[in-house]
Protein backbone atom coordinates (compact mmCIF):
# COMPACT_ATOMS: atom_id res chain seq x y z
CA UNK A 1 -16.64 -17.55 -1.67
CA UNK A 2 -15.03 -14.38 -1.65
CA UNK A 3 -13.96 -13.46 -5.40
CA UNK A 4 -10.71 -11.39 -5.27
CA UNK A 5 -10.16 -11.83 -9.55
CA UNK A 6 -10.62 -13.83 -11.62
CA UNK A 7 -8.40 -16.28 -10.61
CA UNK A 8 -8.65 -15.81 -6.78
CA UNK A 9 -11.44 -16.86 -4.35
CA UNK A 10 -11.33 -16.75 -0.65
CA UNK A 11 -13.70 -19.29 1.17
CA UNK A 12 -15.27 -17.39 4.12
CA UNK A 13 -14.05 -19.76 6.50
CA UNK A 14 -10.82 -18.45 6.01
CA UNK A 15 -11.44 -15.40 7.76
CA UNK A 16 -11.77 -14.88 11.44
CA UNK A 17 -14.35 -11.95 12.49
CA UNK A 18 -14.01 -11.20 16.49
CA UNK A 19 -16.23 -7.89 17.98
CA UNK A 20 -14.64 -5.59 20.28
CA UNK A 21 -16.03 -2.38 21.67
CA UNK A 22 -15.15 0.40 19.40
CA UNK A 23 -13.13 3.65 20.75
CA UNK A 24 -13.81 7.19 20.42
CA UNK A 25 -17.12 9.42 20.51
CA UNK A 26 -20.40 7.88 20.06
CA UNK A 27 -21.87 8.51 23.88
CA UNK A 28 -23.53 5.39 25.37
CA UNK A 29 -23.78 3.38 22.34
CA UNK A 30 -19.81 2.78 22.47
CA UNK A 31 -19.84 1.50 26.17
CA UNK A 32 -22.78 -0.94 25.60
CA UNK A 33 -22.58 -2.30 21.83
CA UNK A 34 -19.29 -4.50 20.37
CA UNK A 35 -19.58 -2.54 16.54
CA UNK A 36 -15.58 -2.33 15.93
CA UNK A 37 -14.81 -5.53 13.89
CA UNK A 38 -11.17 -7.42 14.11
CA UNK A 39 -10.97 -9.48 10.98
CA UNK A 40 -8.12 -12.12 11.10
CA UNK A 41 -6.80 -13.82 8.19
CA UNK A 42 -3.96 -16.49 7.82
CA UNK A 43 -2.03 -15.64 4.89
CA UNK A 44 0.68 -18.53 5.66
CA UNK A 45 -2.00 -21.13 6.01
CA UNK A 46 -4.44 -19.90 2.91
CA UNK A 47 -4.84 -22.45 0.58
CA UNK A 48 -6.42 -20.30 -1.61
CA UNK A 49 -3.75 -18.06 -2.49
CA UNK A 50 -0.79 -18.53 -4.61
CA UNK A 51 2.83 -18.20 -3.05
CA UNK A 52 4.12 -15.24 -4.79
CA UNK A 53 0.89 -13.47 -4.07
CA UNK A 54 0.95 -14.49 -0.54
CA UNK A 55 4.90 -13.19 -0.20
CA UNK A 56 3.52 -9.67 -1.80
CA UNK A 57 0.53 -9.44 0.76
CA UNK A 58 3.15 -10.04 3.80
CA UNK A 59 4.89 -7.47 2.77
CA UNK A 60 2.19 -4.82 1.63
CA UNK A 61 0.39 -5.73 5.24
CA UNK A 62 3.31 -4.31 6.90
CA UNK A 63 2.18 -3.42 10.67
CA UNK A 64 -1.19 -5.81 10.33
CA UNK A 65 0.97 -8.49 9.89
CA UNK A 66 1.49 -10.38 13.41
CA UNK A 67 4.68 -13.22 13.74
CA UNK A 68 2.57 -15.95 12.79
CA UNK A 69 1.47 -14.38 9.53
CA UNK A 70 -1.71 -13.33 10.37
CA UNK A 71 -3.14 -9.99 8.92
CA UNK A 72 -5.21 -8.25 11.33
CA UNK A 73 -7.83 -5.38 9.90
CA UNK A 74 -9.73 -3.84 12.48
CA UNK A 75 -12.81 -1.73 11.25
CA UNK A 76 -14.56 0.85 13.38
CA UNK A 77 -15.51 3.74 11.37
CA UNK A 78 -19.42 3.27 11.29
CA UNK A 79 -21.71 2.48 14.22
CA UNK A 80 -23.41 -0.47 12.88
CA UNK A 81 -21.46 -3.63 13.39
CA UNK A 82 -22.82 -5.16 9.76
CA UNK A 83 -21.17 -1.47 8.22
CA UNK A 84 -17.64 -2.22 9.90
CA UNK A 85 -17.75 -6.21 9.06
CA UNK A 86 -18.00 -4.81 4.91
CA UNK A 87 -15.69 -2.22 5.16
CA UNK A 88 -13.09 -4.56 6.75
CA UNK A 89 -13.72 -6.97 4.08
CA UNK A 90 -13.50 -4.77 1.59
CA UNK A 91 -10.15 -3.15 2.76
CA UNK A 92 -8.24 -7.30 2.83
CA UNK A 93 -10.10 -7.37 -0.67
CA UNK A 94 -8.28 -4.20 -1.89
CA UNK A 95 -4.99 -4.93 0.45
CA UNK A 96 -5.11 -8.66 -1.67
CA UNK A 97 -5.71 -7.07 -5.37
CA UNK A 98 -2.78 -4.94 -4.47
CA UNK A 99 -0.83 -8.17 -3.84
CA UNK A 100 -1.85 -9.47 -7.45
CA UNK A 101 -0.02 -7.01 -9.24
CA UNK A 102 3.23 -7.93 -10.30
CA UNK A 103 5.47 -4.88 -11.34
CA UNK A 104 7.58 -4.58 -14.48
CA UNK A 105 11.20 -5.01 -14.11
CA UNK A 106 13.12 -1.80 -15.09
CA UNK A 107 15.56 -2.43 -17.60
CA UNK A 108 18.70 0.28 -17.24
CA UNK A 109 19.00 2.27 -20.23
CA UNK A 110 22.19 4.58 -21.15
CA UNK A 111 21.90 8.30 -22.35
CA UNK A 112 21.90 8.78 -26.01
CA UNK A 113 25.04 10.95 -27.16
CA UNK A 114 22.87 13.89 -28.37
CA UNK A 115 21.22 13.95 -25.07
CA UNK A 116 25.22 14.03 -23.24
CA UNK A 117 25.76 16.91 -26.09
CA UNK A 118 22.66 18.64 -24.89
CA UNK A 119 23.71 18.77 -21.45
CA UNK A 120 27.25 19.72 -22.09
CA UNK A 121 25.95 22.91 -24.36
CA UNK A 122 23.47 23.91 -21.58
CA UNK A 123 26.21 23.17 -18.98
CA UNK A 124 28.37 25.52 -20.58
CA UNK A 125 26.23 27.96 -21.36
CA UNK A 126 25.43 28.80 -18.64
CA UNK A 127 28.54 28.37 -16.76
CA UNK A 128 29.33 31.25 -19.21
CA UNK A 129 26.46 33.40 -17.65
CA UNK A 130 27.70 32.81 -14.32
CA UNK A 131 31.99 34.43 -15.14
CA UNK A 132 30.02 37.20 -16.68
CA UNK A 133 28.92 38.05 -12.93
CA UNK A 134 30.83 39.62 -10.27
CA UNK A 135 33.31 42.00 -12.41
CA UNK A 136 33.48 45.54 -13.09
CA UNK A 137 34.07 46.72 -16.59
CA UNK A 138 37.77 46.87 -17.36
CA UNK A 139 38.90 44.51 -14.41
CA UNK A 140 40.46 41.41 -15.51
């Protein structure tokens, strides 16, 4: 099991690892060894998440997400395969907490009347700064 919180657990079969050949530098090693990782998880199909989570991971996943509802994570950073498999567990771990946090509401508040007051003096003042520019003594 896979502990997300304390009130989240992931069984292990849940997730899908699948090796590819990783891309970039990294001279013969990269043309003979699979070390990028392609983790694939089901967040439609999860039993082990709860539906509002599950509706805030879809939409946090954005471009992971496939049609089916499947986020893919594909780690190749390090050249050991066992390095990319953690840090592409670790990143659905962090993408999932994310998903657990449910943000306040913002309730609309109104300016108080000194604030409108403060706003109107500063207006003016300085509106009154500005007609002080432009004209020559004794022009008017």
């Amino acid at each position: 099991m896979i502990r997300i919180n304390d009130q989240i657990e992931l069984d292990e079969r849940e997730i899908e690892e699948s090796f590819v050949r990783a891309a970039g530098p990294g001279g013969q090693n990269v043309n003979k060894v699979s070390t990028a990782v392609q983790l694939r998880f089901d967040v439609r199909r999860s039993p082990s998440l709860p539906n509002d989570v599950a509706i805030r991971l879809m939409k946090l996943a954005g471009s992971r997400l496939t049609n089916d509802g499947v986020i893919v994570i594909t780690a190749q950073a390090h050249r050991s395969q066992q390095r990319n498999r953690e840090e592409a567990l670790a990143r659905l771990v962090e993408l999932i907490r994310q998903a657990t946090y449910v943000e306040k509401p913002r309730r609309a508040t109104r300016p108080t009347l000194a604030s409108k007051a403060r706003r109107l003096e500063a207006k003016s003042r300085r509106g009154a700064i500005k007609g002080l520019r432009g004209r020559k003594p004794g022009e008017e």
